[in-house]
C-alpha atoms as a PDB file:
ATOM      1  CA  UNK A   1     101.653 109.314  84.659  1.00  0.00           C
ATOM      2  CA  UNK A   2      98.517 110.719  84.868  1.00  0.00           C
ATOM      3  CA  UNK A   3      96.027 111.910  87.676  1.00  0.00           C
ATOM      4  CA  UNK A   4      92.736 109.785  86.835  1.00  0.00           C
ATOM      5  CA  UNK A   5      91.135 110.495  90.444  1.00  0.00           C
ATOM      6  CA  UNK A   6      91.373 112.485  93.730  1.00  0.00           C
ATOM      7  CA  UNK A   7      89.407 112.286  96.757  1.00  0.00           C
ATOM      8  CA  UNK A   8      89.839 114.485 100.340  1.00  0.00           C
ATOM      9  CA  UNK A   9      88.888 110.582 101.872  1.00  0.00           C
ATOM     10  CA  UNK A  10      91.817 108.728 102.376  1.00  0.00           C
ATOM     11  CA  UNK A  11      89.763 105.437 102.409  1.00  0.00           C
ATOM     12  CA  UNK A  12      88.506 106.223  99.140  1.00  0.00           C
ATOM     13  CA  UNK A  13      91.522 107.181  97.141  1.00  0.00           C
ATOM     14  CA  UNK A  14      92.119 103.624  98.349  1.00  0.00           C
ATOM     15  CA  UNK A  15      89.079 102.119  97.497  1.00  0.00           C
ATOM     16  CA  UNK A  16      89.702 103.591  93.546  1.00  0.00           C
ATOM     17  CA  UNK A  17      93.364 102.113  93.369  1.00  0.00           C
ATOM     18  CA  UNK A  18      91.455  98.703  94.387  1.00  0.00           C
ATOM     19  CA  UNK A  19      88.760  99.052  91.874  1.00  0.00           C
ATOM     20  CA  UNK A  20      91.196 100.006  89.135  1.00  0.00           C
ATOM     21  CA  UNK A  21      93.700  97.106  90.000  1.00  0.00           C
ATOM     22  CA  UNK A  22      90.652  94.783  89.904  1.00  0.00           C
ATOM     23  CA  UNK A  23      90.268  95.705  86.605  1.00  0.00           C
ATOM     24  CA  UNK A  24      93.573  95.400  85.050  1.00  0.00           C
ATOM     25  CA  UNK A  25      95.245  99.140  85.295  1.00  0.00           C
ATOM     26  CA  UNK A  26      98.150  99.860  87.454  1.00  0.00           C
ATOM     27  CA  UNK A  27      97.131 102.592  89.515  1.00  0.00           C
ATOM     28  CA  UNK A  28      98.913 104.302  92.444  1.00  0.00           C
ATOM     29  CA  UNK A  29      98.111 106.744  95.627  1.00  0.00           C
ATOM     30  CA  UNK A  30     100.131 109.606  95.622  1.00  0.00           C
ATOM     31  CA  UNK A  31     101.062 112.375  98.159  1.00  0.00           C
ATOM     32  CA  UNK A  32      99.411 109.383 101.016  1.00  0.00           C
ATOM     33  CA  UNK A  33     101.620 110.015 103.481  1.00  0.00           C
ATOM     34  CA  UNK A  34     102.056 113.821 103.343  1.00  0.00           C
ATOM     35  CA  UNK A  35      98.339 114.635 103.034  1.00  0.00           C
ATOM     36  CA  UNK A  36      97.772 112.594 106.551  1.00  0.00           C
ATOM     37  CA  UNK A  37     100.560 114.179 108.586  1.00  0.00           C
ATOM     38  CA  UNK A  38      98.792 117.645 107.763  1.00  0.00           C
ATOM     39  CA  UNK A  39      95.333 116.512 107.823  1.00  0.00           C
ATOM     40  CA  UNK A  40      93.580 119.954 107.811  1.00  0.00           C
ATOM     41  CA  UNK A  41      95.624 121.104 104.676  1.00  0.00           C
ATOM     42  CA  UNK A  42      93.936 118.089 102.510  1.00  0.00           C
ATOM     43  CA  UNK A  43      92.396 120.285  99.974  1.00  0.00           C
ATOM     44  CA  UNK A  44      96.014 122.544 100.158  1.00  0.00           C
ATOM     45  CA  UNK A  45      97.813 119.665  98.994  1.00  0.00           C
ATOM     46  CA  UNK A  46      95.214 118.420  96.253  1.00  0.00           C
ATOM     47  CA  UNK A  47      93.963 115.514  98.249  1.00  0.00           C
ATOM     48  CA  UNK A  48      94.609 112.506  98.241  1.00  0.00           C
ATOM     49  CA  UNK A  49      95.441 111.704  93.592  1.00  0.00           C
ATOM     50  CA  UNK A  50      95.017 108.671  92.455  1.00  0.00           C
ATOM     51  CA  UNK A  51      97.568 108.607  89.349  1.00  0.00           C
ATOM     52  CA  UNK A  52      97.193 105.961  86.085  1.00  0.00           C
ATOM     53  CA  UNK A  53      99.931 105.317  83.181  1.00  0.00           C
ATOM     54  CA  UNK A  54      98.839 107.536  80.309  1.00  0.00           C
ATOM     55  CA  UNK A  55      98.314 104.566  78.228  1.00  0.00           C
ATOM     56  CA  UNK A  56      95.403 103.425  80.712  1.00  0.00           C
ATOM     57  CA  UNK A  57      94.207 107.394  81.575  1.00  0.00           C
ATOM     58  CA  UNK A  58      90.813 106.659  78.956  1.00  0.00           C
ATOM     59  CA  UNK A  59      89.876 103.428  80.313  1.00  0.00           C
ATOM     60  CA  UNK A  60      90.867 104.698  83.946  1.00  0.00           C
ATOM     61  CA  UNK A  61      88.277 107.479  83.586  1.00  0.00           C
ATOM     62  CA  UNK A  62      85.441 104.818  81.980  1.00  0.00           C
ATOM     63  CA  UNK A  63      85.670 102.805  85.028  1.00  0.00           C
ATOM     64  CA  UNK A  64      85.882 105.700  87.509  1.00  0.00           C
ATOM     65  CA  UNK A  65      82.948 107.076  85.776  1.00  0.00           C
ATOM     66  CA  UNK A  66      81.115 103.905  86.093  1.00  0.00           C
ATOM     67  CA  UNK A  67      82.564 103.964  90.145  1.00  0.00           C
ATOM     68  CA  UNK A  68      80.922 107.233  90.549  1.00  0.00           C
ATOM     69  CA  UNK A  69      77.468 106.166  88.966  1.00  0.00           C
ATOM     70  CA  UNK A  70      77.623 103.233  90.938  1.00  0.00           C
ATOM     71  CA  UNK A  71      77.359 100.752  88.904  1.00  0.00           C
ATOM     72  CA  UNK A  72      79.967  99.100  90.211  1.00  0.00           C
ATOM     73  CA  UNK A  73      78.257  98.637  93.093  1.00  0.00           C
ATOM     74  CA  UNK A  74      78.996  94.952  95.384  1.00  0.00           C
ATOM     75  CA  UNK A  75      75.555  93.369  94.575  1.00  0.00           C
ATOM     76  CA  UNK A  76      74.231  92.738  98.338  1.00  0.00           C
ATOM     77  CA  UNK A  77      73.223  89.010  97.552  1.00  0.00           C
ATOM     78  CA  UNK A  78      75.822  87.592  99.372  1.00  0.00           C
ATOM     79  CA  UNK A  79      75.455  89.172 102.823  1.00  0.00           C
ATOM     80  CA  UNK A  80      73.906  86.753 105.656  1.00  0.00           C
ATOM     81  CA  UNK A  81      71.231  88.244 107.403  1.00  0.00           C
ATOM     82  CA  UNK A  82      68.644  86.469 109.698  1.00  0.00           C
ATOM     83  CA  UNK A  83      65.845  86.305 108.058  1.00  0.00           C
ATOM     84  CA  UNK A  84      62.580  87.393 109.390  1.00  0.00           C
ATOM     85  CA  UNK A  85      60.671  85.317 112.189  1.00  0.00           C
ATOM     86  CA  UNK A  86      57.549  86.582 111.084  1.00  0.00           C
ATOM     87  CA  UNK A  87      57.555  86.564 107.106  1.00  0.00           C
ATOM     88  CA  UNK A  88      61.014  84.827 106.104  1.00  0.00           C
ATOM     89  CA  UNK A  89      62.070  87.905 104.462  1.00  0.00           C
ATOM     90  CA  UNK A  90      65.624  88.808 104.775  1.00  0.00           C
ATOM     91  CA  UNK A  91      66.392  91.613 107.539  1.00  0.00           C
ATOM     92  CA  UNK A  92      68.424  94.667 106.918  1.00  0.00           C
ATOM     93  CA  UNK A  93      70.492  96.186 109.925  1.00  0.00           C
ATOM     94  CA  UNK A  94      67.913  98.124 112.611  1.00  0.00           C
ATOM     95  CA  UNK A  95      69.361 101.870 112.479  1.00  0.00           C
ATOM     96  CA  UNK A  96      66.939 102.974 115.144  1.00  0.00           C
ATOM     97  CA  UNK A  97      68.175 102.368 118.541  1.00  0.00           C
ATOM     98  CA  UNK A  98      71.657 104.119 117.123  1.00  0.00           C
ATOM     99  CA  UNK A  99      69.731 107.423 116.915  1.00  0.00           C
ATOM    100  CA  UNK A 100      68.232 106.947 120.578  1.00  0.00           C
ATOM    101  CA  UNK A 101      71.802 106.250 121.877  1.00  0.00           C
ATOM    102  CA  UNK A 102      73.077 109.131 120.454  1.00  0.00           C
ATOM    103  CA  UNK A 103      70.329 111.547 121.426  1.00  0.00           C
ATOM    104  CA  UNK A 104      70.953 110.593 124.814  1.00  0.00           C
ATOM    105  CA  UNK A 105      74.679 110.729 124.693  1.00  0.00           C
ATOM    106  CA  UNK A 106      74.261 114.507 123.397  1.00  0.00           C
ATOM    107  CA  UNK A 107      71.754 114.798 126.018  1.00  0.00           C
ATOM    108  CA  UNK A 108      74.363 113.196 128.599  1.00  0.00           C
ATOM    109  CA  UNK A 109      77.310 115.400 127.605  1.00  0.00           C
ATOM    110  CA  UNK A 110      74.785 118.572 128.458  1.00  0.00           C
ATOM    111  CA  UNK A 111      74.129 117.575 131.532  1.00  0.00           C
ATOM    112  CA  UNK A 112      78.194 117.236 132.468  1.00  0.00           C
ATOM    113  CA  UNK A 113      78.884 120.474 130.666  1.00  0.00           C
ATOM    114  CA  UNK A 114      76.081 122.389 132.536  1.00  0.00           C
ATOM    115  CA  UNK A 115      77.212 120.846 136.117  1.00  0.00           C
ATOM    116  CA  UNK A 116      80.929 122.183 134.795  1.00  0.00           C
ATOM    117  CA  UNK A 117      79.538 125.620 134.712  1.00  0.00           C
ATOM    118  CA  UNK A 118      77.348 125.268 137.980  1.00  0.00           C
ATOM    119  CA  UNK A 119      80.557 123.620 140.129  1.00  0.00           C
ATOM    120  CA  UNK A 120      82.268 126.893 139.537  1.00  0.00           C
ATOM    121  CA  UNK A 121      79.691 128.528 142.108  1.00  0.00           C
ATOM    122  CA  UNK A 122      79.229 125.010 143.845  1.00  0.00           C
ATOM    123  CA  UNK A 123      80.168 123.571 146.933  1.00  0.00           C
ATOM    124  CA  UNK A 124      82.430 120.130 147.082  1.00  0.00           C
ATOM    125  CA  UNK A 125      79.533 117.916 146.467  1.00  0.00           C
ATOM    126  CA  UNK A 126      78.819 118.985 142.778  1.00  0.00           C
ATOM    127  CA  UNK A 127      82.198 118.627 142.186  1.00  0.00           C
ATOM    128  CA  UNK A 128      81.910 114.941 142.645  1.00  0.00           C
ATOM    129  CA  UNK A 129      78.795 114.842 141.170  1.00  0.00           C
ATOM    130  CA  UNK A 130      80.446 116.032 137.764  1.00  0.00           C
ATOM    131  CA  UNK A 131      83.530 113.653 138.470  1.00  0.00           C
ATOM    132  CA  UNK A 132      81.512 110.626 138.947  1.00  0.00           C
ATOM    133  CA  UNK A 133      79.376 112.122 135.790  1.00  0.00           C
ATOM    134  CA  UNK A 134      82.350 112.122 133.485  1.00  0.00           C
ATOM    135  CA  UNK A 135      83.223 108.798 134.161  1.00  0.00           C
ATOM    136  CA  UNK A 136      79.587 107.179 134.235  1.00  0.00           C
ATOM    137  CA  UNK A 137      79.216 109.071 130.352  1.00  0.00           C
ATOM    138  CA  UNK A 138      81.759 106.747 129.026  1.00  0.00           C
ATOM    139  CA  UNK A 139      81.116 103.823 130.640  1.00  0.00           C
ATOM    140  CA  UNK A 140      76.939 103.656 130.228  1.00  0.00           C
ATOM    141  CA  UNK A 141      77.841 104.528 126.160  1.00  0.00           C
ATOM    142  CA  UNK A 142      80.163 101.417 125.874  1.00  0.00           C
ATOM    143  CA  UNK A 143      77.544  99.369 127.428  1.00  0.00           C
ATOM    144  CA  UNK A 144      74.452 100.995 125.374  1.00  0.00           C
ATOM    145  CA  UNK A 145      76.064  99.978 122.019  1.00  0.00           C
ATOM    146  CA  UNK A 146      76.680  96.659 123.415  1.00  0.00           C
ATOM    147  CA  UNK A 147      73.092  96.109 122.934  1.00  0.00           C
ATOM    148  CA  UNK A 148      72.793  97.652 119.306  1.00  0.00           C
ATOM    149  CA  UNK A 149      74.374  94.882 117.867  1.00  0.00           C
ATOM    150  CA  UNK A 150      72.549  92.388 116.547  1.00  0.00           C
ATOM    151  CA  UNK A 151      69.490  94.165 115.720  1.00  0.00           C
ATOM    152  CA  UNK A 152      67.329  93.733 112.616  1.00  0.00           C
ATOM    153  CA  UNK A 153      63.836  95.284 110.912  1.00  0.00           C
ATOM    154  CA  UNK A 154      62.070  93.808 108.752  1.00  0.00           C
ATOM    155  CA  UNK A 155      61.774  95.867 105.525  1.00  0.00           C
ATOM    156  CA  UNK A 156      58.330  94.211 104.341  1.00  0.00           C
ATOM    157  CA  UNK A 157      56.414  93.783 107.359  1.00  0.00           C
ATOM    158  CA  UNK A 158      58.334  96.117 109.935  1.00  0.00           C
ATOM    159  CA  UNK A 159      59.239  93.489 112.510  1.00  0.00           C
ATOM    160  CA  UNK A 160      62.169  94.316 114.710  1.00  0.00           C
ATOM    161  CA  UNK A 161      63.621  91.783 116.256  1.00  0.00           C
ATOM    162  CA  UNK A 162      67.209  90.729 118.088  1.00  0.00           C
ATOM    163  CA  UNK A 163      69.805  88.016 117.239  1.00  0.00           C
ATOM    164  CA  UNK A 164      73.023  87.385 118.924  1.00  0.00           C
ATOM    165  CA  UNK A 165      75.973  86.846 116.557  1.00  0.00           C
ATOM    166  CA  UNK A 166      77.749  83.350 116.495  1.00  0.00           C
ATOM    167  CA  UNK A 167      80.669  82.865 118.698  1.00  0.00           C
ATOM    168  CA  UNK A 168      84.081  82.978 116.326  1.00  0.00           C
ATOM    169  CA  UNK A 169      85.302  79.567 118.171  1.00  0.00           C
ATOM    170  CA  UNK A 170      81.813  77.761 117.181  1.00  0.00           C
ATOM    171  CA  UNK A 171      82.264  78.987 113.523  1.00  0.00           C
ATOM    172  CA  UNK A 172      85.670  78.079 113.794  1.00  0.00           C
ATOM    173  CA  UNK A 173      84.450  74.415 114.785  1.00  0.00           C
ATOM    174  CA  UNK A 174      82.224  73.903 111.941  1.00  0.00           C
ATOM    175  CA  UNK A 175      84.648  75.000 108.807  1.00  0.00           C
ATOM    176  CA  UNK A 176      87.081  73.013 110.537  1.00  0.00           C
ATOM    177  CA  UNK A 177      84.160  69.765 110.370  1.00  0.00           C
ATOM    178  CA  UNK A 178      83.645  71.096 106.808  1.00  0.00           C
ATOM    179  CA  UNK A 179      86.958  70.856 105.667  1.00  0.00           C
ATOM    180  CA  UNK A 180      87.342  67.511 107.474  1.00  0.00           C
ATOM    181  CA  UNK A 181      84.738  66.128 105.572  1.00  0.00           C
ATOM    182  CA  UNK A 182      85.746  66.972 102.655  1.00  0.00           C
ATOM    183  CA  UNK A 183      89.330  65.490 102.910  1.00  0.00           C
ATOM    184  CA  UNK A 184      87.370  62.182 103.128  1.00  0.00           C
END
């Protein structure tokens, strides 16, 4: 057995023992679980090695090589995006609002932090004020990135627009039709 890969990513050790079983070569995570019970001692441990049979170590390191070039890249032709309302062209995920939302999360967590410091010298009512403050954080972030899903931009002509996602039990309904009709 030989090492042919290691990775401090857990999820990417994982992603090469895929790639290399895709293509034919036995391939193996080692040291998994030990690495994740001491977390912080990743690089102590030697990550996370992806080991090969020696007999497959050469082609192993072609592929991996390849992996890391990426030209083994998923070719993005098959993802379904809504395509634009204003020029037809295909829509790629809108990364914008995400950056507001977190500005004014960061923004949010100041504020509690500096009412922590001033309800030291405070009277009762700041106190609530940064009680009702931690809770009202949480809650306005879950329903901010409610409303970042499902946006799109236009890469040609810079269109952003909004689409809610099918329901699961209406796409559910139509395979099901599909499948139906195809028995017939």
């Amino acid at each position: 057995m030989r090492r042919a890969y290691w990775s401090a990513d857990y999820a990417e050790a994982h992603v090469v023992e895929s790639m290399l079983r895709a293509h034919g070569i036995e391939a193996w995570v080692f040291d998994a679980l030990l690495v994740r019970q001491d977390w912080f001692k990743t690089l102590t441990f030697g990550g996370y090695r992806v080991m090969v049979a020696d007999e497959d170590a050469a082609h192993a390191a072609d592929l991996i090589g390849e992996y890391r070039a990426g030209a083994l890249a998923i070719a993005d032709d098959g993802v379904d995006r809504p395509a634009c309302p204003h020029c037809a062209t295909p829509g790629r995920e809108d990364t914008q609002p995400r950056r507001v939302v977190f500005v004014v999360f960061i923004a949010l967590q100041l504020l509690v932090l500096a009412s922590a410091m001033f309800a030291t010298y405070a009277d009762a009512t700041t106190a609530i004020v940064l009680g009702g403050s931690v809770v009202a954080v949480p809650i306005a972030m879950i329903i901010a990135t409610r409303h970042l899903k499902g946006r799109y931009a236009c890469p040609r002509c810079a269109m952003r627009w909004r689409t809610h996602p099918t329901p699961f039990a209406t796409v559910m309904r139509e395979v099901e039709q599909a499948s139906r009709a195809a028995k017939l």
